[in-house]
N, C-alpha and C. Protein backbone atom coordinates (compact mmCIF):
# COMPACT_ATOMS: atom_id res chain seq x y z
N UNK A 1 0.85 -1.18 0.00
CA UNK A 1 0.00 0.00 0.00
C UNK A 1 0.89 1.24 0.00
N UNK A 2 0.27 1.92 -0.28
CA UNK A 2 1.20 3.38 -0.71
C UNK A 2 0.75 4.57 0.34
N UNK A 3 1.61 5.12 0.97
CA UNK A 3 1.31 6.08 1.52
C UNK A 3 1.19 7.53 0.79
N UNK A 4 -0.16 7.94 0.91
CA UNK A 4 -0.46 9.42 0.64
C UNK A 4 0.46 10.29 0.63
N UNK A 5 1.07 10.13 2.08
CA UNK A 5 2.44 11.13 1.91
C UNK A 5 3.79 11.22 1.01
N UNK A 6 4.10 10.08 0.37
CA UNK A 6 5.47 9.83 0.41
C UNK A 6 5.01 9.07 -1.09
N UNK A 7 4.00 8.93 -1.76
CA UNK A 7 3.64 8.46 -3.17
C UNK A 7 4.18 9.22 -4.16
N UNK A 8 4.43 9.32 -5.21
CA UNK A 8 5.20 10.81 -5.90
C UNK A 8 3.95 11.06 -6.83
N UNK A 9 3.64 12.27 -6.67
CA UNK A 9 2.96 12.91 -7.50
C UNK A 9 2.53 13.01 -8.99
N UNK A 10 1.80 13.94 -9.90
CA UNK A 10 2.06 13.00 -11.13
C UNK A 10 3.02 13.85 -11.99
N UNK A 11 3.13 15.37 -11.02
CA UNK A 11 5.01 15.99 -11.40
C UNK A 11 5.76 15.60 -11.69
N UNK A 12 6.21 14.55 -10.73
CA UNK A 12 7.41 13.89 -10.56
C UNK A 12 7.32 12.25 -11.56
N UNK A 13 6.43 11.71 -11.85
CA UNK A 13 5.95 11.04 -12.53
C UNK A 13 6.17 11.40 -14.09
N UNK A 14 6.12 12.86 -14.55
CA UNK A 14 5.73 13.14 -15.71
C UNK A 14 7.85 13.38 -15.81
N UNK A 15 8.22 14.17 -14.83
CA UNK A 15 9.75 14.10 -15.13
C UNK A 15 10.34 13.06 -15.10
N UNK A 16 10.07 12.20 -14.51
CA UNK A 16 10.96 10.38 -14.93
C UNK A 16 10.62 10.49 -16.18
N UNK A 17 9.17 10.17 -16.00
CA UNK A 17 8.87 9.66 -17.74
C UNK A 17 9.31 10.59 -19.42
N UNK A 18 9.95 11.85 -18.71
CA UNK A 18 11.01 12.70 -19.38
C UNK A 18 12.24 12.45 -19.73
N UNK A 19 12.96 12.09 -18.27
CA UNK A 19 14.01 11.55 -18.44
C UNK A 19 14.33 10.26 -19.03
N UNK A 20 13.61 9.84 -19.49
CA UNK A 20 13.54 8.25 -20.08
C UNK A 20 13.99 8.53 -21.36
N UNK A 21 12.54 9.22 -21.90
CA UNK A 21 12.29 9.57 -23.37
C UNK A 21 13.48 9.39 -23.89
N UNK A 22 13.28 9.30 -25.07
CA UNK A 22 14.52 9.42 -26.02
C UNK A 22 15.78 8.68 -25.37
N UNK A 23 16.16 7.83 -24.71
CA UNK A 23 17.48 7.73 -23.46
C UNK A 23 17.81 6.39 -24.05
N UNK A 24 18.37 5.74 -25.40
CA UNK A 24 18.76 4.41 -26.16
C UNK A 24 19.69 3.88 -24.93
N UNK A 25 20.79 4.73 -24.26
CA UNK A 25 21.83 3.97 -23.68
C UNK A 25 21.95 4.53 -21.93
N UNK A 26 21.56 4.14 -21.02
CA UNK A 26 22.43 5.11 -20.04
C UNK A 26 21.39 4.95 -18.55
N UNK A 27 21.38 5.42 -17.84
CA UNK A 27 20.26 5.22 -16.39
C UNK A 27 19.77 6.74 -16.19
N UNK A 28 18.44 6.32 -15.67
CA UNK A 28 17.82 7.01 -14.82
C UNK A 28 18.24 6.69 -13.11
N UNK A 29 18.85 8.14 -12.14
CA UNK A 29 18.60 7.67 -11.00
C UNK A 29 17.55 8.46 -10.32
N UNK A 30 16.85 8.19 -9.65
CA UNK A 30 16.23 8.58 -8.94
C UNK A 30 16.86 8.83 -6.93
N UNK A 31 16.45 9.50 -7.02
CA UNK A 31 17.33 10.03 -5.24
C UNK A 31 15.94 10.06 -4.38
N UNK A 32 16.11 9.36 -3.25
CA UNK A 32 14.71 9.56 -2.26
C UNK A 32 15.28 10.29 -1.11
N UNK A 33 14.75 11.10 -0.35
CA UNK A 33 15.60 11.31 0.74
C UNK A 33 14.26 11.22 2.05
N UNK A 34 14.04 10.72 2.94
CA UNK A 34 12.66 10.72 4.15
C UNK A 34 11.57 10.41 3.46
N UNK A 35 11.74 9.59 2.41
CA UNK A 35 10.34 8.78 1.57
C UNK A 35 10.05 10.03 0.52
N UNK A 36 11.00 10.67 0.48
CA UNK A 36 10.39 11.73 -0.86
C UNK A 36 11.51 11.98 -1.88
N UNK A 37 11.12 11.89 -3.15
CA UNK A 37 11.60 12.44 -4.35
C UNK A 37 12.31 13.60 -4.13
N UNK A 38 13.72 13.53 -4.21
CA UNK A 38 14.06 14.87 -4.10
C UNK A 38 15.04 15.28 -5.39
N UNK A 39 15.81 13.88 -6.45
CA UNK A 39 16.06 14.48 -7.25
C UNK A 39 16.47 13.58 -8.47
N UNK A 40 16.44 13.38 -9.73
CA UNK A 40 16.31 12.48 -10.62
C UNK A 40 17.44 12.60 -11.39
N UNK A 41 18.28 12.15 -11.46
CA UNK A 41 19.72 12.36 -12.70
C UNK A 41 19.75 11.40 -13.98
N UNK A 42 20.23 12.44 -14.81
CA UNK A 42 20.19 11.03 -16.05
C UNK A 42 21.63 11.23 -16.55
N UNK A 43 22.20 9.92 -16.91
CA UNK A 43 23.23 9.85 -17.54
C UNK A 43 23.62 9.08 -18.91
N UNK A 44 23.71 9.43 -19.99
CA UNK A 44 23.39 8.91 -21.02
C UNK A 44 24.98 8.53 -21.93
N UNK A 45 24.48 7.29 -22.39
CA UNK A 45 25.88 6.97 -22.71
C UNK A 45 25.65 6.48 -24.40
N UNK A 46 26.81 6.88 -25.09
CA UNK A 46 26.64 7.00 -26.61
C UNK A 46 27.27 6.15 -26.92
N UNK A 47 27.42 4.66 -27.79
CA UNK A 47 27.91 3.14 -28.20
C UNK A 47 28.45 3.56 -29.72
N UNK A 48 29.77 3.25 -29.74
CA UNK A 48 29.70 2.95 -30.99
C UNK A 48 30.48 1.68 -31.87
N UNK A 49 30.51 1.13 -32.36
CA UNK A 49 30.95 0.30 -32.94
C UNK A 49 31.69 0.10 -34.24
N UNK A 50 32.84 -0.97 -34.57
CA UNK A 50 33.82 -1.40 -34.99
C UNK A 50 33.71 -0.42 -36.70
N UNK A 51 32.74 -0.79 -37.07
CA UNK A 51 32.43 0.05 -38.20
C UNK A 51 32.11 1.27 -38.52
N UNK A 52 31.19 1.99 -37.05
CA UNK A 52 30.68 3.51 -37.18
C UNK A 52 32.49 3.86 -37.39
N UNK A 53 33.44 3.18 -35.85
CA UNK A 53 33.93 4.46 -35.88
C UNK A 53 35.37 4.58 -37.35
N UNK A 54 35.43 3.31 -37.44
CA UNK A 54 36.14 3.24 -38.97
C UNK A 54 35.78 3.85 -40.14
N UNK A 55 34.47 4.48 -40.14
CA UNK A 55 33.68 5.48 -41.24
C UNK A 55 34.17 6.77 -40.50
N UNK A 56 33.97 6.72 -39.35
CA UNK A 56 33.98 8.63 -38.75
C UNK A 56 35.69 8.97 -38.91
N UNK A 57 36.42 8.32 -39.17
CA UNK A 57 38.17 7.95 -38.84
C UNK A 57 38.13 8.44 -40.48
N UNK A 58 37.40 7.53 -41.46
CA UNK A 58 38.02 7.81 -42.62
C UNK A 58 37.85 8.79 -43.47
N UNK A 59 36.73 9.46 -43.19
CA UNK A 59 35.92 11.23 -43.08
C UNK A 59 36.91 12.08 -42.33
N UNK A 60 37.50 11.99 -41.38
CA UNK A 60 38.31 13.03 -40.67
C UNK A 60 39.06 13.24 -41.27
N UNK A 61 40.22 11.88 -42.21
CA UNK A 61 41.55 11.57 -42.52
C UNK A 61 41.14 12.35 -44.18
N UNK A 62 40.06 12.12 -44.58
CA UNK A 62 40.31 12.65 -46.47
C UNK A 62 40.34 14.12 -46.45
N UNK A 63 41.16 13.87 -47.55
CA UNK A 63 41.30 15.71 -47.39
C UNK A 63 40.46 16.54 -48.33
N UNK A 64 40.47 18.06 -47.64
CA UNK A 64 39.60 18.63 -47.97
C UNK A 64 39.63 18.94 -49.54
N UNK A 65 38.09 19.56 -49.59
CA UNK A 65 37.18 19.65 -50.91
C UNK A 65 38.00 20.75 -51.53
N UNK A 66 38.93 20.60 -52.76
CA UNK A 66 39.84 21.59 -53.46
C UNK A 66 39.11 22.18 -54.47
N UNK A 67 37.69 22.40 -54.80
CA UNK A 67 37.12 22.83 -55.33
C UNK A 67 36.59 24.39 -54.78
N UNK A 68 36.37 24.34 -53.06
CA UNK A 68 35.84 26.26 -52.93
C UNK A 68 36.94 26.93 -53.05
């Protein structure tokens, strides 16, 4: 059962469900402090792999457009 007091609101409800959104890699924390919400952090973490970054490497390395 949930106490009236210490239930989180649908404020605090609507900012988790913010911090989620969009969030592919990384955590939501939530902080309680005396049964109450006091503060939500997100930390989001960006993956990349064997091939992205061998494309982003070989874009950096060509040289520039001698045409402007």
């Amino acid at each position: 059962m949930s106490n009236p007091l210490t239930r989180p609101g649908d404020d605090w409800l609507a900012r988790i469900r913010e911090a989620v959104e969009g969030l592919r890699y990384g955590t939501v924390q939530i902080v309680v402090h005396d049964g109450r919400i006091v503060q939500i952090d997100r930390t989001e973490r960006f993956r990349y792999d064997a091939k992205t970054e061998k494309r982003r490497k070989a874009a950096s390395a060509s040289p520039p457009d001698a045409s402007s």
